[in-house]
N, C-alpha and C. Protein backbone atom coordinates (compact mmCIF):
# COMPACT_ATOMS: atom_id res chain seq x y z
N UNK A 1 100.47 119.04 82.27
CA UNK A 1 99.97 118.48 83.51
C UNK A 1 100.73 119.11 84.67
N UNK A 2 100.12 119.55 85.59
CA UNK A 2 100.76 120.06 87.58
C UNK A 2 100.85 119.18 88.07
N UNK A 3 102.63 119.72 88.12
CA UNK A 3 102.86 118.17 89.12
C UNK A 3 102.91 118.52 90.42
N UNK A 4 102.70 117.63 91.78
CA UNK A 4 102.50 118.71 92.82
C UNK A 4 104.09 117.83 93.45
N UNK A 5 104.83 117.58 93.28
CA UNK A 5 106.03 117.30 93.99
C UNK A 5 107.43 117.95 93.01
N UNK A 6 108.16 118.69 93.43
CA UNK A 6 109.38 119.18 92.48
C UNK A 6 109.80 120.45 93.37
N UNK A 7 111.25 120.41 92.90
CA UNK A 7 111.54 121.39 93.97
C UNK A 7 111.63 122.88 92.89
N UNK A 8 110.80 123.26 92.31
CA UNK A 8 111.03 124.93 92.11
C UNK A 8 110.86 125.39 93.27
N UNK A 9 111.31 126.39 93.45
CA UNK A 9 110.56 127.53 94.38
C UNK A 9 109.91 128.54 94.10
N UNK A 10 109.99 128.64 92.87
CA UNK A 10 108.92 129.72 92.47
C UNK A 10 107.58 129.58 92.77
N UNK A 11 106.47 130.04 92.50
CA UNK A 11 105.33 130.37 92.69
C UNK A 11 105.01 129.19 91.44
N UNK A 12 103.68 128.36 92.08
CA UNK A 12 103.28 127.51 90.81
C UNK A 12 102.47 128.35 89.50
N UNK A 13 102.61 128.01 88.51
CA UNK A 13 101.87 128.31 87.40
C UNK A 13 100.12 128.80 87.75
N UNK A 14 99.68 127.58 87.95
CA UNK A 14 98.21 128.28 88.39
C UNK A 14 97.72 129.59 89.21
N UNK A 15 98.99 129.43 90.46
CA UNK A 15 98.61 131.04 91.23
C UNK A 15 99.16 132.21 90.61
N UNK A 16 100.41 132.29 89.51
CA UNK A 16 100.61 133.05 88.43
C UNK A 16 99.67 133.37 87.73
N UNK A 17 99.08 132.82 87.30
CA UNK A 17 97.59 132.84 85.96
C UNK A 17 96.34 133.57 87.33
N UNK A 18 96.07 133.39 88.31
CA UNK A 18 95.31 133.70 89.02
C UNK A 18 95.61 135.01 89.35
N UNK A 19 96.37 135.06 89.82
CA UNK A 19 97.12 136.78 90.16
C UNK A 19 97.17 137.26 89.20
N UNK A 20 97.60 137.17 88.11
CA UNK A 20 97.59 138.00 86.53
C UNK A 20 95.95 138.17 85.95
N UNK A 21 95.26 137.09 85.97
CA UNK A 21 93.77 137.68 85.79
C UNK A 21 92.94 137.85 87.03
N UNK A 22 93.03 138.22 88.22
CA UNK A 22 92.68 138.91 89.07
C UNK A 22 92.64 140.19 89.04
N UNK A 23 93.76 140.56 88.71
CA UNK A 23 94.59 141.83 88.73
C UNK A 23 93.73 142.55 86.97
N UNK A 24 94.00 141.94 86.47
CA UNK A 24 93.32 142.28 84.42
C UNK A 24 91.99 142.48 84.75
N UNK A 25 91.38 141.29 85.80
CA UNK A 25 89.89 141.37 85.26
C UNK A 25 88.91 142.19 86.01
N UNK A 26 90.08 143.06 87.26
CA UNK A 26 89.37 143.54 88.44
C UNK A 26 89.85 145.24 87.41
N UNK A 27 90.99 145.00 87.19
CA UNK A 27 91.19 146.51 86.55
C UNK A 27 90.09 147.03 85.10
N UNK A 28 89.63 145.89 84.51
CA UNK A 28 88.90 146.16 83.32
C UNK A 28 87.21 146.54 83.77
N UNK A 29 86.85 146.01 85.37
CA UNK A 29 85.91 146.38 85.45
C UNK A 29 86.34 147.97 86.36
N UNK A 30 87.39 148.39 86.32
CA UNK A 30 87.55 149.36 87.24
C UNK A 30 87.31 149.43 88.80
N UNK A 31 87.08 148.15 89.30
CA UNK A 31 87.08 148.52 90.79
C UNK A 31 88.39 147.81 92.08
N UNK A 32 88.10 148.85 92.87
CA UNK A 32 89.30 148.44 93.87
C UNK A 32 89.35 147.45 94.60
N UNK A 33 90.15 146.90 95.01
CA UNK A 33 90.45 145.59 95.68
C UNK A 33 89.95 145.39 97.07
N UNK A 34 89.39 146.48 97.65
CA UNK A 34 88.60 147.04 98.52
C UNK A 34 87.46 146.37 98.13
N UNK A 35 86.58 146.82 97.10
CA UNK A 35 85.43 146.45 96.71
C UNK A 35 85.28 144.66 96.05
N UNK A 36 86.23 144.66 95.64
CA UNK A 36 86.27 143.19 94.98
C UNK A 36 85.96 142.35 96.33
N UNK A 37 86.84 142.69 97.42
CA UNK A 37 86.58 142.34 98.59
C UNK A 37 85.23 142.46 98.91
N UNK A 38 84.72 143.21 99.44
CA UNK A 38 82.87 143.63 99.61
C UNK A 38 82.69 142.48 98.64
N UNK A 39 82.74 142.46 97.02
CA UNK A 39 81.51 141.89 95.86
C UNK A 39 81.47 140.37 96.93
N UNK A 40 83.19 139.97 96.70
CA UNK A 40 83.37 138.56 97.06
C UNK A 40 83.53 137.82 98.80
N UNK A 41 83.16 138.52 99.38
CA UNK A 41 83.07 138.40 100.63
C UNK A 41 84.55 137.94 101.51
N UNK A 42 85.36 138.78 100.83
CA UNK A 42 86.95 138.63 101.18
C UNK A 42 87.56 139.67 101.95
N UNK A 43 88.45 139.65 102.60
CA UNK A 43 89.37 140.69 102.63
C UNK A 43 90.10 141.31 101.97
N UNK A 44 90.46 142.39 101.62
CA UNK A 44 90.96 143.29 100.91
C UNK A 44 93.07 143.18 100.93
N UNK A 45 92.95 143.03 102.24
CA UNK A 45 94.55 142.43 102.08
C UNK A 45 94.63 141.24 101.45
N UNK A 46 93.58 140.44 101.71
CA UNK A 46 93.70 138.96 101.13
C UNK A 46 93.72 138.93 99.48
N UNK A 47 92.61 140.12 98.94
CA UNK A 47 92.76 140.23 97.49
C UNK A 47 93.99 140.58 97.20
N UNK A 48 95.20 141.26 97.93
CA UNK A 48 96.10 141.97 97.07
C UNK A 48 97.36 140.67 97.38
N UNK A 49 96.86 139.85 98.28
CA UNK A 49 98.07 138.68 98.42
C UNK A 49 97.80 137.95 97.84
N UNK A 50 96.53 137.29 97.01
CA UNK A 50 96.21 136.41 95.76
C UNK A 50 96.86 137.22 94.52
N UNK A 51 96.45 138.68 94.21
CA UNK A 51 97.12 139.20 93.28
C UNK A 51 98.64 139.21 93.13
N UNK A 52 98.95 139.35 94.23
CA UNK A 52 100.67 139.38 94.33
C UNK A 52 101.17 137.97 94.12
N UNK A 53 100.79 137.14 94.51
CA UNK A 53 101.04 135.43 94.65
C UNK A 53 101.76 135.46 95.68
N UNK A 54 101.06 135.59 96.53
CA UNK A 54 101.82 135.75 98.16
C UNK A 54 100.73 134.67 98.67
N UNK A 55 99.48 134.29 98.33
CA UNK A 55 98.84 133.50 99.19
C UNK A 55 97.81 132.41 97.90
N UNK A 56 97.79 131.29 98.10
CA UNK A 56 97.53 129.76 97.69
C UNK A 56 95.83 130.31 98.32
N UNK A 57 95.39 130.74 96.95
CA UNK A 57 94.14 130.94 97.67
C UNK A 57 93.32 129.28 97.33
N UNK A 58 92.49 130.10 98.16
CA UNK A 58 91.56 128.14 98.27
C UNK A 58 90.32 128.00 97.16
N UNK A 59 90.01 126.80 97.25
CA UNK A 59 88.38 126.60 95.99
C UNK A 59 87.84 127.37 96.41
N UNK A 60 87.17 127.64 97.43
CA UNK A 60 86.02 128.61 97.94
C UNK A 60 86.49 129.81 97.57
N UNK A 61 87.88 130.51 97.69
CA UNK A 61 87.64 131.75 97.72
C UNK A 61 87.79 132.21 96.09
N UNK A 62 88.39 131.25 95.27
CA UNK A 62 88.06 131.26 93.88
C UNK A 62 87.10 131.25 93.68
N UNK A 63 86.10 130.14 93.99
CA UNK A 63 84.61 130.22 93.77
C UNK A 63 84.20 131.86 93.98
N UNK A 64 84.35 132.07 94.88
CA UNK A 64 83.52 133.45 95.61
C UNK A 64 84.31 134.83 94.24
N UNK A 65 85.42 134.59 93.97
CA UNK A 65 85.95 135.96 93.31
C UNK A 65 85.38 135.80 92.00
N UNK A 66 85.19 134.31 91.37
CA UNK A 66 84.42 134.55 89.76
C UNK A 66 83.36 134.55 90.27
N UNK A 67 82.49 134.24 91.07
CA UNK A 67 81.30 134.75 91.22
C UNK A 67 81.11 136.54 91.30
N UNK A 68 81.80 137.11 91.76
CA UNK A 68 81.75 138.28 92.39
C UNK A 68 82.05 139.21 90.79
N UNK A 69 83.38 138.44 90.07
CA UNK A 69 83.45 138.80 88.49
C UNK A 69 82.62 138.53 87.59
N UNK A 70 81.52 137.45 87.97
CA UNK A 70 80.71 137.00 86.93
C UNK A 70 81.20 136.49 86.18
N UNK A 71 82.03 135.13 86.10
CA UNK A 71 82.61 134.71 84.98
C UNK A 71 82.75 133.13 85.71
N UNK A 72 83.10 132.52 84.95
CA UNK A 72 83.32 130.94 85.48
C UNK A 72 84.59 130.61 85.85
N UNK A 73 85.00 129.96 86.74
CA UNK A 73 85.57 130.04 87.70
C UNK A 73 87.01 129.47 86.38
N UNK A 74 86.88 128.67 85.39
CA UNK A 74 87.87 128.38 84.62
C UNK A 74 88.71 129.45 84.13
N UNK A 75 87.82 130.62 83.73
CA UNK A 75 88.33 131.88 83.30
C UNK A 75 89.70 132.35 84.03
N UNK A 76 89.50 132.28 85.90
CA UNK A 76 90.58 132.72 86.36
C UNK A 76 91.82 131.71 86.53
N UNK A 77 91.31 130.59 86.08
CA UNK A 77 93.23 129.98 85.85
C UNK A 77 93.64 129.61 83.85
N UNK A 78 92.72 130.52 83.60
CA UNK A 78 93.13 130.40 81.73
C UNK A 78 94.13 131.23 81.13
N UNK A 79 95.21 130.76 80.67
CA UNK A 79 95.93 131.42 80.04
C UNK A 79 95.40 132.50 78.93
């Protein structure tokens, strides 16, 4: 279970798992973060700061990136 009060400072688990299959599932289809941007109607810096875990991306823009991957949106926080 995510607990949302505790003092790590690390990066939470879920935006770890998000950035790690962002990064897997954008490289297996071969395209650039540029374009992932275009599929998903994002910015391209914004893709590489979800990939990095530099930015708490939101429902919508999850929504928008498995849409853009074709996959269900569970896929990108599955271990």
């Amino acid at each position: 279970m995510l607990c949302a009060m505790g003092t790590n400072k690390k990066s939470p688990r879920a935006r770890e798992l998000l950035a790690q299959n962002v990064v897997r599932l954008r490289a297996d289809r071969k395209i650039t973060q540029e374009r992932l941007g275009e599929m998903a109607d994002l910015h391209p810096t914004y893709i590489s700061a979800i990939e990095n875990g530099r930015r708490n991306a939101s429902l919508d823009s999850i929504e928008r990136l498995a849409i853009a991957l074709q996959i269900p949106i569970a896929d990108l926080l599955s271990e």
